[in-house]
PDB file of N, CA and C in Angstrom:
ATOM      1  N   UNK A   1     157.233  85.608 166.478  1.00  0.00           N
ATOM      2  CA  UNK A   1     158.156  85.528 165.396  1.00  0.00           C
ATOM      3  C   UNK A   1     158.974  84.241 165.511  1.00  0.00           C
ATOM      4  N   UNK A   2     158.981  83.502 164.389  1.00  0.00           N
ATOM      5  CA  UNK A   2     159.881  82.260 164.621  1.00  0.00           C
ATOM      6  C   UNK A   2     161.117  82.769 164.563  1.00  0.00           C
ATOM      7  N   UNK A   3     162.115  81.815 164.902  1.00  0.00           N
ATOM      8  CA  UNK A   3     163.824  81.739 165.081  1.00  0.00           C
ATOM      9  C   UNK A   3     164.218  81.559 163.552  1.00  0.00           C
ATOM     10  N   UNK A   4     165.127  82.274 163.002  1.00  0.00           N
ATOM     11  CA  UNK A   4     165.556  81.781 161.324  1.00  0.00           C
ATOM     12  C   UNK A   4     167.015  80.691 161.757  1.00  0.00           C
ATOM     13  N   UNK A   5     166.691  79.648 160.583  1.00  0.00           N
ATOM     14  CA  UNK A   5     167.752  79.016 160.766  1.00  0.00           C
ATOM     15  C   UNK A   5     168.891  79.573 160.543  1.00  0.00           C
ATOM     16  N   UNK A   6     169.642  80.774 159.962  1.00  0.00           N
ATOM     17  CA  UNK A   6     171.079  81.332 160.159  1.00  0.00           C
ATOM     18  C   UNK A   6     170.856  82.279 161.019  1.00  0.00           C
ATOM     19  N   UNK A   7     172.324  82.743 161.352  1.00  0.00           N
ATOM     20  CA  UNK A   7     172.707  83.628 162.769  1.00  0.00           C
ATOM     21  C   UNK A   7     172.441  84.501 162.738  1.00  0.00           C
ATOM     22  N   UNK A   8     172.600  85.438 160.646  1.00  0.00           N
ATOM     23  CA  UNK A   8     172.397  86.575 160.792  1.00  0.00           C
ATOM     24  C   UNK A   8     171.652  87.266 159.586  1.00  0.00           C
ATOM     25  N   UNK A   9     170.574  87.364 160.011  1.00  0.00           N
ATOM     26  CA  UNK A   9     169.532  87.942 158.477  1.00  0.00           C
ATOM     27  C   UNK A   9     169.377  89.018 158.513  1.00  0.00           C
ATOM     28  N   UNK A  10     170.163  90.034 157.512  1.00  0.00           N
ATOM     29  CA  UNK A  10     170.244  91.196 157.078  1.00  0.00           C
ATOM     30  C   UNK A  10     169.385  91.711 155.706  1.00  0.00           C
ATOM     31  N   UNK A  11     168.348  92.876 156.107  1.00  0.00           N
ATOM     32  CA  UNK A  11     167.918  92.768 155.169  1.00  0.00           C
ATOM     33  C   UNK A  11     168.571  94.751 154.748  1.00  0.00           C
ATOM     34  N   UNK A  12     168.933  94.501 153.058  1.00  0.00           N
ATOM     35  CA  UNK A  12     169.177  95.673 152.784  1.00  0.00           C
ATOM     36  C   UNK A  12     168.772  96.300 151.461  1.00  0.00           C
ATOM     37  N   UNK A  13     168.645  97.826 151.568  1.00  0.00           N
ATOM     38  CA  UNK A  13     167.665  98.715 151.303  1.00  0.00           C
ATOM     39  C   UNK A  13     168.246  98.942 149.504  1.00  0.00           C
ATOM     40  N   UNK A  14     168.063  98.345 148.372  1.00  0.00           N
ATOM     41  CA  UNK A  14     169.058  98.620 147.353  1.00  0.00           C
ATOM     42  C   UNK A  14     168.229 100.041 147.009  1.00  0.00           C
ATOM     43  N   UNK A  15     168.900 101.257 146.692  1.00  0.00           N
ATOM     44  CA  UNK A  15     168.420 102.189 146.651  1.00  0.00           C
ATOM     45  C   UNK A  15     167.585 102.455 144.603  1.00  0.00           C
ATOM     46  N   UNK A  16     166.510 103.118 144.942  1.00  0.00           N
ATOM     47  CA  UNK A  16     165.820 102.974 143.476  1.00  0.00           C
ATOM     48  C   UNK A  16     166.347 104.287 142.434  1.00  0.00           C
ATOM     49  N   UNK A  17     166.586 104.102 141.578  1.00  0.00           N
ATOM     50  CA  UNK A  17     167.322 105.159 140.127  1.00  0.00           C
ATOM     51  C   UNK A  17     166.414 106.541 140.494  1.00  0.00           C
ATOM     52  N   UNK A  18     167.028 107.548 140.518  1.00  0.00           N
ATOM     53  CA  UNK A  18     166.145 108.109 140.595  1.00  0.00           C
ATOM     54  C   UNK A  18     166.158 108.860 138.990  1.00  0.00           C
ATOM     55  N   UNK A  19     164.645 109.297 139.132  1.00  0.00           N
ATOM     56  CA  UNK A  19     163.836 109.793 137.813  1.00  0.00           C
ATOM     57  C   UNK A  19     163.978 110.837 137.647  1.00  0.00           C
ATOM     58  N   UNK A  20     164.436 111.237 136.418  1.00  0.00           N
ATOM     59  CA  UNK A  20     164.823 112.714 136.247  1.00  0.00           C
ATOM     60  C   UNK A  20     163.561 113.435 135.984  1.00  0.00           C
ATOM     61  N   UNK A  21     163.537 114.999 136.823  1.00  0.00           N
ATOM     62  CA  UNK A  21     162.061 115.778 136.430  1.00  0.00           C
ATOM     63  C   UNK A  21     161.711 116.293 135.344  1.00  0.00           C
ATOM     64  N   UNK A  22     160.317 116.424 134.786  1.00  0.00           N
ATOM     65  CA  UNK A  22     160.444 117.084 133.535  1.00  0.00           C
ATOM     66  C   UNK A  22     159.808 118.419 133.503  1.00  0.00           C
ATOM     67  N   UNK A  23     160.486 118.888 132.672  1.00  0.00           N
ATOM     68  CA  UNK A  23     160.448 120.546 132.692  1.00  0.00           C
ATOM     69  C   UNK A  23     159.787 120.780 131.587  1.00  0.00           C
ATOM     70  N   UNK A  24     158.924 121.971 132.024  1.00  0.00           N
ATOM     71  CA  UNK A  24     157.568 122.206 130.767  1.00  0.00           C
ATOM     72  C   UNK A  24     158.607 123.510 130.037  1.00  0.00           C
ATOM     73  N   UNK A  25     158.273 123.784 128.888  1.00  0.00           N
ATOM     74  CA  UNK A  25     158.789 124.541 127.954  1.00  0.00           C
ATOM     75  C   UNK A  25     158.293 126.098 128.864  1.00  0.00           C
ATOM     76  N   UNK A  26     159.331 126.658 128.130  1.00  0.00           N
ATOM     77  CA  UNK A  26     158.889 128.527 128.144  1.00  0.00           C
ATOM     78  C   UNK A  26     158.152 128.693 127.439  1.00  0.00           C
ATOM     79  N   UNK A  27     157.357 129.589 128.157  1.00  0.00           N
ATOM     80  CA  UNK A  27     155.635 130.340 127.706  1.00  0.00           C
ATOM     81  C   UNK A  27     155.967 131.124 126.516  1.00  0.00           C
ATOM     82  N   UNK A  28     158.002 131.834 126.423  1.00  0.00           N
ATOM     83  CA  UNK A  28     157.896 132.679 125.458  1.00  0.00           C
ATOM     84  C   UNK A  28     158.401 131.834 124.033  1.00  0.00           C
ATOM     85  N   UNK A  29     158.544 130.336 124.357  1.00  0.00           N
ATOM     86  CA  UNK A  29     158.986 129.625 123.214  1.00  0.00           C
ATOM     87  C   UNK A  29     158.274 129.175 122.478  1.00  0.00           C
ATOM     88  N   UNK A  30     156.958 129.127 122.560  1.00  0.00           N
ATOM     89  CA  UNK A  30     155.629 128.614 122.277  1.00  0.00           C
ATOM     90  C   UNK A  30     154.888 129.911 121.150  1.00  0.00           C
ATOM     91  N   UNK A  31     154.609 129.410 120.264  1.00  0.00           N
ATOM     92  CA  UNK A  31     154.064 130.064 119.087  1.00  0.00           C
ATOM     93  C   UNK A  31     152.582 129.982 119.179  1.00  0.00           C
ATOM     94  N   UNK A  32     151.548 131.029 118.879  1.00  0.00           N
ATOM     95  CA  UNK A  32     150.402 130.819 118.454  1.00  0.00           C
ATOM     96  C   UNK A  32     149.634 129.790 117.638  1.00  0.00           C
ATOM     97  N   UNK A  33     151.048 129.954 117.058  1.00  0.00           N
ATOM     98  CA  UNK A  33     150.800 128.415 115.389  1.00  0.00           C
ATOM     99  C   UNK A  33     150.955 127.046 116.074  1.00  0.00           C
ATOM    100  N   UNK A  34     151.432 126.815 117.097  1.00  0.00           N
ATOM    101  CA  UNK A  34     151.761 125.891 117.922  1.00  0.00           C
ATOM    102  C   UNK A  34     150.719 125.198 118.678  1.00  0.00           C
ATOM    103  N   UNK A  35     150.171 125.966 118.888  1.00  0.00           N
ATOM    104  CA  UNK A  35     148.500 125.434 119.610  1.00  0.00           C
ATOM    105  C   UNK A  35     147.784 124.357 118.925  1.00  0.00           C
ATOM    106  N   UNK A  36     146.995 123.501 119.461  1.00  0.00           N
ATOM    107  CA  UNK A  36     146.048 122.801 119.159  1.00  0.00           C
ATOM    108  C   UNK A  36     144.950 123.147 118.588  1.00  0.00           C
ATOM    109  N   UNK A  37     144.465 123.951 119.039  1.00  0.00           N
ATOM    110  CA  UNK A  37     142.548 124.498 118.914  1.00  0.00           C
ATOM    111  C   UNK A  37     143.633 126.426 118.115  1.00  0.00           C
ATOM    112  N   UNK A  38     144.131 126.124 116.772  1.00  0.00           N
ATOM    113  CA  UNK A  38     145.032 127.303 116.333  1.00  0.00           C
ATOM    114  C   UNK A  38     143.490 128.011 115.446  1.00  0.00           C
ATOM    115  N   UNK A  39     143.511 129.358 115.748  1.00  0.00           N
ATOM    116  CA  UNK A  39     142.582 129.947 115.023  1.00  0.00           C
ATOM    117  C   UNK A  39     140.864 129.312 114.920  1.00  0.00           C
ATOM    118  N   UNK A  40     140.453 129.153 116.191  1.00  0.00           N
ATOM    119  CA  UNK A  40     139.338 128.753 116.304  1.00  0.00           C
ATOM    120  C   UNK A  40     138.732 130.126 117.258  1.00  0.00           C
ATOM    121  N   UNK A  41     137.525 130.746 116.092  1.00  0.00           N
ATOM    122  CA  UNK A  41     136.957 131.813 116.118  1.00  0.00           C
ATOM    123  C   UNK A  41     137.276 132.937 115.403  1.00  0.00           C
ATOM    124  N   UNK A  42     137.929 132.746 114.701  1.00  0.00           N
ATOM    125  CA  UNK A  42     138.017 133.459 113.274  1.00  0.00           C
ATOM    126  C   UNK A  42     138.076 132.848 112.269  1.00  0.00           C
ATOM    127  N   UNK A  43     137.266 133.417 112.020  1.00  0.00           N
ATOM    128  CA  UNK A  43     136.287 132.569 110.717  1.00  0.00           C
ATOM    129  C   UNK A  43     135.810 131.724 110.931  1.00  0.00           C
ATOM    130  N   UNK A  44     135.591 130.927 112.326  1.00  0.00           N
ATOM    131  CA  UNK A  44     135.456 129.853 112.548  1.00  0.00           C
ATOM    132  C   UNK A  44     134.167 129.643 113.615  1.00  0.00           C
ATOM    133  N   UNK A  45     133.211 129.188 113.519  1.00  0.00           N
ATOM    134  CA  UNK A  45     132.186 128.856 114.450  1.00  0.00           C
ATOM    135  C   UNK A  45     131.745 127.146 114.726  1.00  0.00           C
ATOM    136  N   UNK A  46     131.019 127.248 115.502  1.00  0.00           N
ATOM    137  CA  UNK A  46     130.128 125.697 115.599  1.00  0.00           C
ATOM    138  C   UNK A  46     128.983 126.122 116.533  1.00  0.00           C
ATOM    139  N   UNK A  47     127.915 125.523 116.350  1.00  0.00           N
ATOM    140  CA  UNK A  47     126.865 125.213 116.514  1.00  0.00           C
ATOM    141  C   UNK A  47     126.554 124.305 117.272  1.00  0.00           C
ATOM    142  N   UNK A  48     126.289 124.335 118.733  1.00  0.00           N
ATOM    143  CA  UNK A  48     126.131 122.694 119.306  1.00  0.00           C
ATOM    144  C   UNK A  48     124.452 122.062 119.239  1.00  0.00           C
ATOM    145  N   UNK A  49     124.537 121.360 118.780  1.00  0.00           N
ATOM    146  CA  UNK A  49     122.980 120.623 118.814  1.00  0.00           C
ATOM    147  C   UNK A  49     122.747 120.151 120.218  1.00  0.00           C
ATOM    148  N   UNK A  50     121.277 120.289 120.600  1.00  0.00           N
ATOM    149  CA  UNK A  50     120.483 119.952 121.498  1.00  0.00           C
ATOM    150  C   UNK A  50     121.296 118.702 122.003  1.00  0.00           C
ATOM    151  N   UNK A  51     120.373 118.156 123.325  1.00  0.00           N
ATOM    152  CA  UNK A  51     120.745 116.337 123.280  1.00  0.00           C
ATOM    153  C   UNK A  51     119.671 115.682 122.555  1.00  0.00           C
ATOM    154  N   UNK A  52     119.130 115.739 122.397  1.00  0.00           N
ATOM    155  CA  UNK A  52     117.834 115.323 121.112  1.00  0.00           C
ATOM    156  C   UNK A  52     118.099 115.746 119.851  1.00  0.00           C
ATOM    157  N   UNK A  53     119.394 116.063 119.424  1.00  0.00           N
ATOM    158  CA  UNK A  53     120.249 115.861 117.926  1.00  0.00           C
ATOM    159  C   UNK A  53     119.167 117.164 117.046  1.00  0.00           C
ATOM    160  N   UNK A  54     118.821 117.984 117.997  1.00  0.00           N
ATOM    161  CA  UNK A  54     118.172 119.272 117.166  1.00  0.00           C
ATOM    162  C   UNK A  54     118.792 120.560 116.842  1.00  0.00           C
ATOM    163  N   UNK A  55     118.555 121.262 116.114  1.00  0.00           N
ATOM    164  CA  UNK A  55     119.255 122.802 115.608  1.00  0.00           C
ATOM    165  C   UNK A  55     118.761 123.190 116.861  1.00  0.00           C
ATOM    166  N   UNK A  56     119.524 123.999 117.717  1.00  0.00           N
ATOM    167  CA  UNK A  56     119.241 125.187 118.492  1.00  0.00           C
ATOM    168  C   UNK A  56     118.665 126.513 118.034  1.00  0.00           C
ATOM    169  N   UNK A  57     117.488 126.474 116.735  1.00  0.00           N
ATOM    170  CA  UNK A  57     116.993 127.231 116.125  1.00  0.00           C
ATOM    171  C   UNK A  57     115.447 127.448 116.428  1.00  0.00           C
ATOM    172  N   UNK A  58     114.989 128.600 117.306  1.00  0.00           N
ATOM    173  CA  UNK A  58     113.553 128.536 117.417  1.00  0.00           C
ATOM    174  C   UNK A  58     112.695 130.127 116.850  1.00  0.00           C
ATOM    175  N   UNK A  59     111.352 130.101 116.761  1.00  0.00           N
ATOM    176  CA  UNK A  59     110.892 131.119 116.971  1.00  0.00           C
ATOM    177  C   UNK A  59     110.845 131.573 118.409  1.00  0.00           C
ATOM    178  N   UNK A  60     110.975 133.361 117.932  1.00  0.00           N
ATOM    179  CA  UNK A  60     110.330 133.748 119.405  1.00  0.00           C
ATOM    180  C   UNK A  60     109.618 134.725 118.975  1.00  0.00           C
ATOM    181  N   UNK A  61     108.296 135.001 119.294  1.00  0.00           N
ATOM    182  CA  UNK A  61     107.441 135.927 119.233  1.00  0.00           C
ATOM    183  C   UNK A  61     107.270 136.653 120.659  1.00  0.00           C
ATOM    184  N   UNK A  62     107.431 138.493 120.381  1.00  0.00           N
ATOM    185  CA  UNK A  62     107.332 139.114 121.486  1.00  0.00           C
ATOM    186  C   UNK A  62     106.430 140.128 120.767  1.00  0.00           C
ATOM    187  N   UNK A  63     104.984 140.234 121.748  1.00  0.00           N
ATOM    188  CA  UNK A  63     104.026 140.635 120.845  1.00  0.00           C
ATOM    189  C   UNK A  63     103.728 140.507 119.533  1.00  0.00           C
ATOM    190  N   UNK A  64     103.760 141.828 118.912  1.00  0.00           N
ATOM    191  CA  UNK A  64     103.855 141.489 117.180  1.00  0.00           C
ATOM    192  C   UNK A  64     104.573 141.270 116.347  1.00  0.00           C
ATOM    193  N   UNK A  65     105.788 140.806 117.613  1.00  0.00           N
ATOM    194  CA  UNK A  65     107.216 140.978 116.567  1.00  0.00           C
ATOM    195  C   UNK A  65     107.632 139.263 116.693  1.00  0.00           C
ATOM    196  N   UNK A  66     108.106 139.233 115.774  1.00  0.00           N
ATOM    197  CA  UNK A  66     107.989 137.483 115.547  1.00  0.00           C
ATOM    198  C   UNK A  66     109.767 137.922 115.017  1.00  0.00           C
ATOM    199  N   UNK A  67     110.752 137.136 115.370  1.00  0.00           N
ATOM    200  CA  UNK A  67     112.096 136.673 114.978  1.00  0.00           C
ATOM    201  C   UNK A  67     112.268 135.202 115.394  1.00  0.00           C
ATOM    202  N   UNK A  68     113.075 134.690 114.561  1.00  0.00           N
ATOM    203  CA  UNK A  68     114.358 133.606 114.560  1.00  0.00           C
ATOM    204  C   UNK A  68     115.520 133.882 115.174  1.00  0.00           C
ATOM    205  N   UNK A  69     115.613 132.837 116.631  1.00  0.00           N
ATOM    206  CA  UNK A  69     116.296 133.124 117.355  1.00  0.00           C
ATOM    207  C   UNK A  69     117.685 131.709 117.299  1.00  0.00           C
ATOM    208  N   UNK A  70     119.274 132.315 117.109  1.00  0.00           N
ATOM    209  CA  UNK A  70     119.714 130.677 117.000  1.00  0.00           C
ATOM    210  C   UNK A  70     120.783 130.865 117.902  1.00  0.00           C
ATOM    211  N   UNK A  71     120.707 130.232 118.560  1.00  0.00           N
ATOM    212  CA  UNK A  71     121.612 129.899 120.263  1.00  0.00           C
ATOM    213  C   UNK A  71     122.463 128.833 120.157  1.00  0.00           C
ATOM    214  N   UNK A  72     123.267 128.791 120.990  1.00  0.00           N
ATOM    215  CA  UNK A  72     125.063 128.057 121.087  1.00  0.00           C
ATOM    216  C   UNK A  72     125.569 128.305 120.437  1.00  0.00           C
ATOM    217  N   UNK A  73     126.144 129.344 119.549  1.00  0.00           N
ATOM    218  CA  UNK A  73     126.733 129.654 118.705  1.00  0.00           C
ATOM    219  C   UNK A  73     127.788 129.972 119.357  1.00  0.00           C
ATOM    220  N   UNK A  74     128.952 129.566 119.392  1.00  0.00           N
ATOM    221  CA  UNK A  74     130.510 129.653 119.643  1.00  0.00           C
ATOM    222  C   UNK A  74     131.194 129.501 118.478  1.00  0.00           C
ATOM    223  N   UNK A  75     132.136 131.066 119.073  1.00  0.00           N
ATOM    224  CA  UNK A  75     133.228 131.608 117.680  1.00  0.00           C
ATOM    225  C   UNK A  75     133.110 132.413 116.780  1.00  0.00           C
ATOM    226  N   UNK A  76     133.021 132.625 115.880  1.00  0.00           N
ATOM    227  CA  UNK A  76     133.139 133.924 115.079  1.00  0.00           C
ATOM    228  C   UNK A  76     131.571 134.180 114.589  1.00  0.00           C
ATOM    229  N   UNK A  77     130.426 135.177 115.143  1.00  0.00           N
ATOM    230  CA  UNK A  77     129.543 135.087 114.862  1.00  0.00           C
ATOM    231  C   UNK A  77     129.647 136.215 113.504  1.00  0.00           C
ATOM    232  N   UNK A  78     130.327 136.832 113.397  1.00  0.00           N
ATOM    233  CA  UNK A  78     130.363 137.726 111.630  1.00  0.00           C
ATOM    234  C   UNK A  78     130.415 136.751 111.024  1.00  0.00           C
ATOM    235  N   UNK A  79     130.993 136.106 110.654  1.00  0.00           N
ATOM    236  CA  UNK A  79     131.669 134.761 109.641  1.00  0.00           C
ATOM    237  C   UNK A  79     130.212 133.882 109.669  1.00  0.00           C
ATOM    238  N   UNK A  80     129.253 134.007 110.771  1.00  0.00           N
ATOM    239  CA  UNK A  80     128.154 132.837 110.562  1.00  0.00           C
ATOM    240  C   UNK A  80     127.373 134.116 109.840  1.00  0.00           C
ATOM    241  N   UNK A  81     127.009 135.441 109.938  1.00  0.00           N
ATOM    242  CA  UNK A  81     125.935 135.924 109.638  1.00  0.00           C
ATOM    243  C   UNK A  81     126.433 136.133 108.196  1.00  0.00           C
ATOM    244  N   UNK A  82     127.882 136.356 108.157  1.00  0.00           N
ATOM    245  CA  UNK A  82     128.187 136.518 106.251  1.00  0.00           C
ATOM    246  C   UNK A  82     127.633 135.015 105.531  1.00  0.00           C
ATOM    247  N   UNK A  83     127.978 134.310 106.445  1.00  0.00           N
ATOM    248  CA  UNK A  83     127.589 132.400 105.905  1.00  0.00           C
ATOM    249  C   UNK A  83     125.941 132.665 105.337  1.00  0.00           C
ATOM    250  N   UNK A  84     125.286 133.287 106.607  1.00  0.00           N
ATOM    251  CA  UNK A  84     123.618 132.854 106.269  1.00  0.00           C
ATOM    252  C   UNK A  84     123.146 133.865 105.284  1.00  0.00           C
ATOM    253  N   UNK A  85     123.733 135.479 105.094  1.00  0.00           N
ATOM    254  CA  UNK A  85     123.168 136.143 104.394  1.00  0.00           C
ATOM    255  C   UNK A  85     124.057 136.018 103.003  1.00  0.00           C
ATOM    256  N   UNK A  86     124.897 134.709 102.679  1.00  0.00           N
ATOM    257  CA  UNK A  86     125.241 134.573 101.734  1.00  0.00           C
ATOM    258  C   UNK A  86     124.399 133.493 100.932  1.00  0.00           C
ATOM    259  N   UNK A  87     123.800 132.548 101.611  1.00  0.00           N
ATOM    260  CA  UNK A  87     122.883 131.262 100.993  1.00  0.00           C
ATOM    261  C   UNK A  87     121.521 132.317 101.112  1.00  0.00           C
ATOM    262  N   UNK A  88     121.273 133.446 101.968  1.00  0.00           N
ATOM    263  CA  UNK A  88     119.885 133.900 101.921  1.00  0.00           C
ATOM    264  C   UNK A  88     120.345 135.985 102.184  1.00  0.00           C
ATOM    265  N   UNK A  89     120.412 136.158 101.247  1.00  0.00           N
ATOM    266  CA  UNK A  89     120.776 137.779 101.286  1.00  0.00           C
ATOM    267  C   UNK A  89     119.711 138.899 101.517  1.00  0.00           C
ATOM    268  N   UNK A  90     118.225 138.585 101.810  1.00  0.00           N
ATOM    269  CA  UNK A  90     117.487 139.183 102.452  1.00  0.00           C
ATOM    270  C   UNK A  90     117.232 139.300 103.741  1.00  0.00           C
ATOM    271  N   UNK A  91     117.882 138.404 104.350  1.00  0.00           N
ATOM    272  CA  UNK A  91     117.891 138.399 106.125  1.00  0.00           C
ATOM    273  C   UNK A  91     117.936 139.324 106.498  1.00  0.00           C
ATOM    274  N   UNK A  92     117.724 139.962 108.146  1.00  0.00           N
ATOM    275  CA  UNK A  92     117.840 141.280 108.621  1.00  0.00           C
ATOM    276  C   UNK A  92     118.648 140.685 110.129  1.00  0.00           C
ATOM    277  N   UNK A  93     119.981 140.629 109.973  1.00  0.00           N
ATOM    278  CA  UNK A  93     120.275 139.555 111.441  1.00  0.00           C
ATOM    279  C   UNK A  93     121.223 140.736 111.915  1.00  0.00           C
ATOM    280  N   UNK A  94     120.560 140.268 113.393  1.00  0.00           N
ATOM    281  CA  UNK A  94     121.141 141.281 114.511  1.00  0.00           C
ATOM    282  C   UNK A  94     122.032 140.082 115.564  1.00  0.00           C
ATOM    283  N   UNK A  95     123.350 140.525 116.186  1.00  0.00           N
ATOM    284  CA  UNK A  95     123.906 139.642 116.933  1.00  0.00           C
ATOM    285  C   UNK A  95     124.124 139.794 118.277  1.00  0.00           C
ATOM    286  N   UNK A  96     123.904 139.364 119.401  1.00  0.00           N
ATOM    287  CA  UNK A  96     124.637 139.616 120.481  1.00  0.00           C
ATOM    288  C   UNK A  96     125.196 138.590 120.784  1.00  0.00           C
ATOM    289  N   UNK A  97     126.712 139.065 120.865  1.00  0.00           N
ATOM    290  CA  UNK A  97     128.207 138.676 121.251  1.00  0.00           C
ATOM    291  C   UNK A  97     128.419 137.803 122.229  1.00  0.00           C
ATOM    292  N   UNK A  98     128.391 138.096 123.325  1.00  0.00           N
ATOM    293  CA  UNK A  98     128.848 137.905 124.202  1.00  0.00           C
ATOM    294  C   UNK A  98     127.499 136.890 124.861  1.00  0.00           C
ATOM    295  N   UNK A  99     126.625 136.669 124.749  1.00  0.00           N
ATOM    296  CA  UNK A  99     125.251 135.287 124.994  1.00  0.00           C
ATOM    297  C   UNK A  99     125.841 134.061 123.868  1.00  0.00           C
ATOM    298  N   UNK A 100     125.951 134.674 122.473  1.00  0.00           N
ATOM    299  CA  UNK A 100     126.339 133.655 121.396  1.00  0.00           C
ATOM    300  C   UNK A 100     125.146 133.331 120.689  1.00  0.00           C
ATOM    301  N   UNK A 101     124.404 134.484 120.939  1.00  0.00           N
ATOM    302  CA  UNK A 101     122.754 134.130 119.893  1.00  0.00           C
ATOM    303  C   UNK A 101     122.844 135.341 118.699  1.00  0.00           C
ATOM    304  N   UNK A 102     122.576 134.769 117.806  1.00  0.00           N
ATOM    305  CA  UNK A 102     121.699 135.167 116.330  1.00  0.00           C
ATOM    306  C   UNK A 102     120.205 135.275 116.249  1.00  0.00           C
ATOM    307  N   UNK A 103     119.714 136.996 116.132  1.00  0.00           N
ATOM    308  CA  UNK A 103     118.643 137.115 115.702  1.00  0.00           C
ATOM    309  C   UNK A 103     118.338 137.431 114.688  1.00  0.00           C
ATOM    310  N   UNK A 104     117.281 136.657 113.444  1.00  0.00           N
ATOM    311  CA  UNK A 104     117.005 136.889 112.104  1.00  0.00           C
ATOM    312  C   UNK A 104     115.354 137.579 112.577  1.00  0.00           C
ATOM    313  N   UNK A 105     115.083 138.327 111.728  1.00  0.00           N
ATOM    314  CA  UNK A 105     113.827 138.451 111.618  1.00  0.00           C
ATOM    315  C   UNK A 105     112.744 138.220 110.881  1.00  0.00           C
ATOM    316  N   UNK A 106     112.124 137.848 111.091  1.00  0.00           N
ATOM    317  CA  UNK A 106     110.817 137.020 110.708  1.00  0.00           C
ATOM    318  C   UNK A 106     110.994 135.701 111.379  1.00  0.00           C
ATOM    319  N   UNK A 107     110.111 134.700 110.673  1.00  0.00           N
ATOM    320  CA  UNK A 107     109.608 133.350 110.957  1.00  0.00           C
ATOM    321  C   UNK A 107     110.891 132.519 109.804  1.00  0.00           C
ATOM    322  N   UNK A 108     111.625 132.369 109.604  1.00  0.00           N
ATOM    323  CA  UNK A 108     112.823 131.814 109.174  1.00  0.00           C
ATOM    324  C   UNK A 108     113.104 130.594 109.186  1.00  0.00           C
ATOM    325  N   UNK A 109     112.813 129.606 110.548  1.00  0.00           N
ATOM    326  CA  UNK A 109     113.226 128.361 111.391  1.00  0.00           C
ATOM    327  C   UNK A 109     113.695 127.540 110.147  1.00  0.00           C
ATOM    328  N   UNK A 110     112.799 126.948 109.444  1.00  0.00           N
ATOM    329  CA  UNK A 110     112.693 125.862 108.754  1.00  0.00           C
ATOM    330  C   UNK A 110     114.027 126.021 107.549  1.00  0.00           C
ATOM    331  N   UNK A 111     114.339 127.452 107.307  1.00  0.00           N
ATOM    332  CA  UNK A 111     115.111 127.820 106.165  1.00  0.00           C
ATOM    333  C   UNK A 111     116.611 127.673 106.847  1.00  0.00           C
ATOM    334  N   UNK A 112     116.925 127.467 108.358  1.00  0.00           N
ATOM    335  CA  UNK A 112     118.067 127.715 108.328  1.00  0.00           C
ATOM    336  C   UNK A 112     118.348 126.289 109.474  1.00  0.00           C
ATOM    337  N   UNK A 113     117.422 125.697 109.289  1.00  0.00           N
ATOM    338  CA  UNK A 113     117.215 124.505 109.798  1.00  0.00           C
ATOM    339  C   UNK A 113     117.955 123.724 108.335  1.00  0.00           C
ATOM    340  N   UNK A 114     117.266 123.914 107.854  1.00  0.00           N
ATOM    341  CA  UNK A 114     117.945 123.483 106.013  1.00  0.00           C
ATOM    342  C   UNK A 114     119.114 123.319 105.758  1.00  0.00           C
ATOM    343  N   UNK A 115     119.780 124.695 105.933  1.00  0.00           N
ATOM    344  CA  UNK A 115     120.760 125.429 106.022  1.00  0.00           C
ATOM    345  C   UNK A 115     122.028 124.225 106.278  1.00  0.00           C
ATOM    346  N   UNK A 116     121.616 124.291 107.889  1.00  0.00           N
ATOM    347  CA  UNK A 116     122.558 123.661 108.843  1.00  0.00           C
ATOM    348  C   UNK A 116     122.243 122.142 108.535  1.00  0.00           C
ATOM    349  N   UNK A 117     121.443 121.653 108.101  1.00  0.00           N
ATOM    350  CA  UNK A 117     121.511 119.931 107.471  1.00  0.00           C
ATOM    351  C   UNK A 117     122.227 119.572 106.364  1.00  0.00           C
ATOM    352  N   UNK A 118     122.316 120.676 105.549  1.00  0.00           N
ATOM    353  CA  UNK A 118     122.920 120.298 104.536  1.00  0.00           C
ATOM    354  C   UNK A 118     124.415 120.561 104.716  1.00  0.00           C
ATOM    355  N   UNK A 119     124.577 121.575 105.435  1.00  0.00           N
ATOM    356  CA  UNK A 119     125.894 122.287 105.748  1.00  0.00           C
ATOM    357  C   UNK A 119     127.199 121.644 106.380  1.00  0.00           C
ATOM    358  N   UNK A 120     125.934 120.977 107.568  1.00  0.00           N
ATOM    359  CA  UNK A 120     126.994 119.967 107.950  1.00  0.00           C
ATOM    360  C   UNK A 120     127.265 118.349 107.634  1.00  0.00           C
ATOM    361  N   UNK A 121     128.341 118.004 107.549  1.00  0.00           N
ATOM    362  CA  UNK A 121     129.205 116.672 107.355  1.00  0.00           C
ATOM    363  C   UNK A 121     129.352 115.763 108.740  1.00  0.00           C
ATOM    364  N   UNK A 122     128.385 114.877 109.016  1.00  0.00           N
ATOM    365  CA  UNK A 122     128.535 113.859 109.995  1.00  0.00           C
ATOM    366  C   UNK A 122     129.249 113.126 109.575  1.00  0.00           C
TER     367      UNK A 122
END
């Protein structure tokens, strides 16, 4: 360590502001209406496309029984089957909930392939 030319070099600590904490709101002040994502799944669905920009809409044939099967369906699946048997009111669609698939019966694909091109707004 070199010698400093004065006698006495003090070095001192100026202390930094301190930052006041921030406090998140009460859980009971917060409204439903308040949310971001408000009322998503009633009445409300989406459809996620493939990564190859396709309907998640296929046949499946099990033995002689041939249905239209349509998968990723997140959110209100009544509201999609009133949607499809409203553009097509002969459908026979069965749902299970809790997977997020729509089964139509018969060979369908192409009709609700349609459906969903025209339906949606890129």
């Amino acid at each position: 360590m070199r010698p400093t030319p004065t006698l006495l070099a003090l070095r001192v600590k100026v202390p930094k502001p301190e930052l006041a904490r921030y406090t998140f709101q009460e859980l009971s002040s917060i409204s439903h209406r308040d949310l971001p994502n408000n009322g998503f799944g009633i009445k409300n669905y989406y459809i996620a496309q493939t990564k190859f920009h396709h309907w998640p809409v296929y046949k499946k044939v099990q033995n002689t029984k041939i249905t239209t099967e349509i998968k990723r369906v997140q959110g209100d699946l009544h509201q999609l089957k009133q949607d499809l048997l409203q553009a097509y009111p002969h459908f026979e669609i069965s749902m299970n909930q809790s997977a997020g698939i729509v089964n139509i019966k018969g060979d369908v694909t192409e009709e609700v392939t349609k459906l969903f091109e025209q339906e949606v707004k890129i």
